[in-house]
Each structure stands twice: as structure tokens, then as C-alpha cells.
C-alpha atoms as a PDB file:
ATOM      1  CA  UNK A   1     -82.717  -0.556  12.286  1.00  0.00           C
ATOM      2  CA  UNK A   2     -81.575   1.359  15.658  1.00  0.00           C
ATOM      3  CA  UNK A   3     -79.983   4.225  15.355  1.00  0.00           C
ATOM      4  CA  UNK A   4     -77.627   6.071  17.595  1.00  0.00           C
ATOM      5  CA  UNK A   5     -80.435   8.786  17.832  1.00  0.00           C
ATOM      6  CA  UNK A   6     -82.906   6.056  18.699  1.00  0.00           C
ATOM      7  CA  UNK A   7     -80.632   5.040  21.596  1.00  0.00           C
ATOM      8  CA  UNK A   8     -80.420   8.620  22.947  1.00  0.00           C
ATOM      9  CA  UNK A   9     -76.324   8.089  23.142  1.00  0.00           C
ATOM     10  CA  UNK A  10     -73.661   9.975  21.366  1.00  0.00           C
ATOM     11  CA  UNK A  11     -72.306   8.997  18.718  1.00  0.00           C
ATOM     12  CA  UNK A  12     -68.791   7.241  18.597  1.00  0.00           C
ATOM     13  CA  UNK A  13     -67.084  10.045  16.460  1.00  0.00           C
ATOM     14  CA  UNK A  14     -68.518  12.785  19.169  1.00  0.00           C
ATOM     15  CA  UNK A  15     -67.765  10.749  22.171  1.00  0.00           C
ATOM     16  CA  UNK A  16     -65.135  13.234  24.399  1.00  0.00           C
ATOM     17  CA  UNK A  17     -64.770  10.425  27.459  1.00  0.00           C
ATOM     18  CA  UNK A  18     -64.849   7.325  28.488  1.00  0.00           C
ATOM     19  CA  UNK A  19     -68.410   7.491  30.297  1.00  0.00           C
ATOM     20  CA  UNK A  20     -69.843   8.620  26.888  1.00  0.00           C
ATOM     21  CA  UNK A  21     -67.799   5.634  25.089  1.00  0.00           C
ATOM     22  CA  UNK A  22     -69.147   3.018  28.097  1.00  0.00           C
ATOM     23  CA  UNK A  23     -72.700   4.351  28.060  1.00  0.00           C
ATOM     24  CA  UNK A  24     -72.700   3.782  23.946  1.00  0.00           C
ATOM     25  CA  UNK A  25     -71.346   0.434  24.738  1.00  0.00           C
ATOM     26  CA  UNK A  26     -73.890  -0.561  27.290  1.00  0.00           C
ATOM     27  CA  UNK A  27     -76.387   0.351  25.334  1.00  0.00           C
ATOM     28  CA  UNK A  28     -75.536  -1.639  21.889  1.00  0.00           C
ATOM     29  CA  UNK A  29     -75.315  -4.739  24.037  1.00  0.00           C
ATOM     30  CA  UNK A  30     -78.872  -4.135  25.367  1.00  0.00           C
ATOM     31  CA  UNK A  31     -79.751  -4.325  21.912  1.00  0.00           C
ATOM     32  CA  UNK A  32     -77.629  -6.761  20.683  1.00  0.00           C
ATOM     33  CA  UNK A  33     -79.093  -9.189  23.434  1.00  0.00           C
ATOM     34  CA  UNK A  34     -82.686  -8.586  22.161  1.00  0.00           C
ATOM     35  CA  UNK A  35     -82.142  -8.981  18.617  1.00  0.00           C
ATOM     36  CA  UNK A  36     -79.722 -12.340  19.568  1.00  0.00           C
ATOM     37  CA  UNK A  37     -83.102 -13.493  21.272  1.00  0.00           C
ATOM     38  CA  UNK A  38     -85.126 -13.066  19.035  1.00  0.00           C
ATOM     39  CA  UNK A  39     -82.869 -14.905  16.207  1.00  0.00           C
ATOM     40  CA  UNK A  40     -82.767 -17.598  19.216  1.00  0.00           C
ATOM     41  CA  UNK A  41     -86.766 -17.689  18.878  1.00  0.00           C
ATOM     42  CA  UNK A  42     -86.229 -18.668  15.031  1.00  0.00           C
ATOM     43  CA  UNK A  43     -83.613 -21.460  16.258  1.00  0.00           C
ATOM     44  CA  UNK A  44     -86.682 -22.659  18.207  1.00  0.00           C
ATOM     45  CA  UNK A  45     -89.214 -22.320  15.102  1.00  0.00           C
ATOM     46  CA  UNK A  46     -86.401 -24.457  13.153  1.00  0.00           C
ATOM     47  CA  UNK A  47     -86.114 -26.774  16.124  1.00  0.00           C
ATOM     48  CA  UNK A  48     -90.411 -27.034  15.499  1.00  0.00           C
ATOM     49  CA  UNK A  49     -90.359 -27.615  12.182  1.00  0.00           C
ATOM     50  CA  UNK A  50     -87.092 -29.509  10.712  1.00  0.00           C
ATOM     51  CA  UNK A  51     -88.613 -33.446  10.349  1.00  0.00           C
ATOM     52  CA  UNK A  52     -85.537 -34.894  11.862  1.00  0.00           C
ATOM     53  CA  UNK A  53     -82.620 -34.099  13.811  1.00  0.00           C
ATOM     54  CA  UNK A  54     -80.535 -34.895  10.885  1.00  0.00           C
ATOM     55  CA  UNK A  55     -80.986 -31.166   9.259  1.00  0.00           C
ATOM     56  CA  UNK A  56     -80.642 -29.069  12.173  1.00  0.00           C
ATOM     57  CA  UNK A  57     -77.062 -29.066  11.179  1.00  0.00           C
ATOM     58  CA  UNK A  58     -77.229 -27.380   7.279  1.00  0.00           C
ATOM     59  CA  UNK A  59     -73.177 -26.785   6.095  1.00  0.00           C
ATOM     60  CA  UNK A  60     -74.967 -25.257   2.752  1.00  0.00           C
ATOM     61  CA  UNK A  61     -76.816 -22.283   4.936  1.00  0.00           C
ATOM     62  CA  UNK A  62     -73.771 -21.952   7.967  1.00  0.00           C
ATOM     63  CA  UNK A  63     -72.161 -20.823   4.543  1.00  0.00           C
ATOM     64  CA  UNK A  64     -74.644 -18.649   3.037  1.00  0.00           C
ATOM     65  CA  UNK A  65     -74.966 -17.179   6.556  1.00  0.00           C
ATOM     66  CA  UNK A  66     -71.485 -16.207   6.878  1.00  0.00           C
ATOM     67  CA  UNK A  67     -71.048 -14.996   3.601  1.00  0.00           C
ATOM     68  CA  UNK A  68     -74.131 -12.409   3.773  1.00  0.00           C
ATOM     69  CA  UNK A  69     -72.548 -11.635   7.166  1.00  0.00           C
ATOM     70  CA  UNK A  70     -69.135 -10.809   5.418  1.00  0.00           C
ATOM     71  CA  UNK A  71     -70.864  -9.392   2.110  1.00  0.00           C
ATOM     72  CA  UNK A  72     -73.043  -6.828   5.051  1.00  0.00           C
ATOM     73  CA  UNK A  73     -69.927  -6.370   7.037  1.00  0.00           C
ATOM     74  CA  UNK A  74     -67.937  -4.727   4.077  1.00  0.00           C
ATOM     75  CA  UNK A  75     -70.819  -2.969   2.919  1.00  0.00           C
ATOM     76  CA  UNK A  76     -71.372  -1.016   6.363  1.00  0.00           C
ATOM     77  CA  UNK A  77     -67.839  -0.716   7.256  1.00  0.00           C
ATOM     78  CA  UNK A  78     -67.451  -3.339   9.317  1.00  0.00           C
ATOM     79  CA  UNK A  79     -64.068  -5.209   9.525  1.00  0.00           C
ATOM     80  CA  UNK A  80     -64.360  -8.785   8.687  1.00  0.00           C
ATOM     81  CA  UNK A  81     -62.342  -9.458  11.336  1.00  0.00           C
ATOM     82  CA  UNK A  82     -64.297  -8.948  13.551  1.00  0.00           C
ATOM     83  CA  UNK A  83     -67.868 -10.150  12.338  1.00  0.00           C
ATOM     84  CA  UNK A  84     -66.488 -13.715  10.619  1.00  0.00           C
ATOM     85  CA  UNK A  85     -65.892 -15.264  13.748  1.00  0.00           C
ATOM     86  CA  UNK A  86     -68.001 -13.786  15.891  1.00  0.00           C
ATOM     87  CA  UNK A  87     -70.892 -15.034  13.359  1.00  0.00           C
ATOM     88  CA  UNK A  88     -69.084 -18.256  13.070  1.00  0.00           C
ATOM     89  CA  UNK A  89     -69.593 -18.482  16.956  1.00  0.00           C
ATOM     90  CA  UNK A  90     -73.262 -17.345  17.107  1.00  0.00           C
ATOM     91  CA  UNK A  91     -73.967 -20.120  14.665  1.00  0.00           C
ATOM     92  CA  UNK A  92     -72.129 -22.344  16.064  1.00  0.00           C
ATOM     93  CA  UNK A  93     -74.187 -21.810  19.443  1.00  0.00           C
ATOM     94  CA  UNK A  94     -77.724 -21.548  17.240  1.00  0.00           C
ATOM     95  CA  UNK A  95     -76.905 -24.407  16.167  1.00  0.00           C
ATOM     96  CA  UNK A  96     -76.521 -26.642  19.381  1.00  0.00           C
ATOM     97  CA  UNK A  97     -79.472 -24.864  21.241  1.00  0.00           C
ATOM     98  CA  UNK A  98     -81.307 -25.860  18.484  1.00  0.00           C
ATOM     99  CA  UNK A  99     -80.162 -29.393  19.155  1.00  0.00           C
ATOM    100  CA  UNK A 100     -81.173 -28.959  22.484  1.00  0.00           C
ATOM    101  CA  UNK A 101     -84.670 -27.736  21.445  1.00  0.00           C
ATOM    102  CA  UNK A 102     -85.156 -30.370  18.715  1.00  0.00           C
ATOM    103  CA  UNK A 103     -84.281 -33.172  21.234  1.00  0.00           C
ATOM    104  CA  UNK A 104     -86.357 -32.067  23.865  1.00  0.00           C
ATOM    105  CA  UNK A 105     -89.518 -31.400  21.737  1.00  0.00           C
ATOM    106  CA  UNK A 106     -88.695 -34.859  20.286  1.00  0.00           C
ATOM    107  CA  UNK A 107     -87.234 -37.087  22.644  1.00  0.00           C
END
């Protein structure tokens, strides 16, 4: 896992302006994007290897999904306000762009 040391950015509790706060910002995004890519790669690999375009859409795992989200959220600190829907989103978009992948490797 990244760390803020890994990132070369202060730290949120030692931030003393907004540059400092922006800069730490910036730079979680940068790797937010990557890792959201590479979880879009696995959306692919499902897209590859699901038999028919019935399953891409699993209720069972959106569920287990959210709730390791919400079970990970409390256990870092995280408020469940905050990562519940924005997982519920990301999911939400997985799923259709794996849609999109499954139809046009298909159709």
C-alpha cells in the first residue's frame, strides 16, 4: 500500500496551508486513477471470461463488494459515508464498462 512517505507529501495532520493540503490531494488522485485502472483491467478479464452476458451483472458479489468496502472503511477510519456510495458508484460504472467490453468482444 502507498504511503504518505511513499508520495513524498505531508501528511494531513502536519499540513500548515492550503498548497500542502492541494499538493496531498493531487497526489492521492494520481494514485487513485492508477489503482481505478487497473481494477478496470479486471472488469476487462471478467468481460473475457464470464460465458454470457447474463452474469456480468452478479447482485450476490455488488454485495459482498460493498460490504468488505464498509467492513475496510471502519477498520481504517474511514467514514462510511463517504466510501458506501462512492463504491456503490464505482461498481455501478465497472459494471456497465464491462457491458461494454463483453458486447464488443462478443457481438
Amino acid at each position: 500500500m502507498t504511503t504518505v512517505s511513499d508520495l513524498n507529501i505531508t501528511a494531513p495532520e502536519d499540513c500548515e496551508n492550503m498548497a500542502q493540503v492541494r499538493e496531498g490531494v493531487d497526489a492521492l488522485d494520481r494514485e487513485l486513477v492508477a489503482l481505478i485502472a487497473t481494477r478496470a483491467k479486471y472488469m476487462e478479464a471478467a468481460a473475457r471470461i464470464k460465458p454470457n452476458r447474463e452474469v456480468v451483472r452478479d447482485e450476490w458479489r455488488i454485495n459482498d463488494v460493498i460490504s468488505k468496502v464498509i467492513a475496510e472503511s471502519e477498520r481504517v477510519g474511514l467514514s462510511t459515508s463517504i466510501s458506501e456510495p462512492v463504491w456503490r458508484e464505482l461498481v455501478e460504472r465497472s459494471i456497465a464498462y464491462e457491458f461494454t467490453v463483453w458486447d464488443k468482444t462478443r457481438l
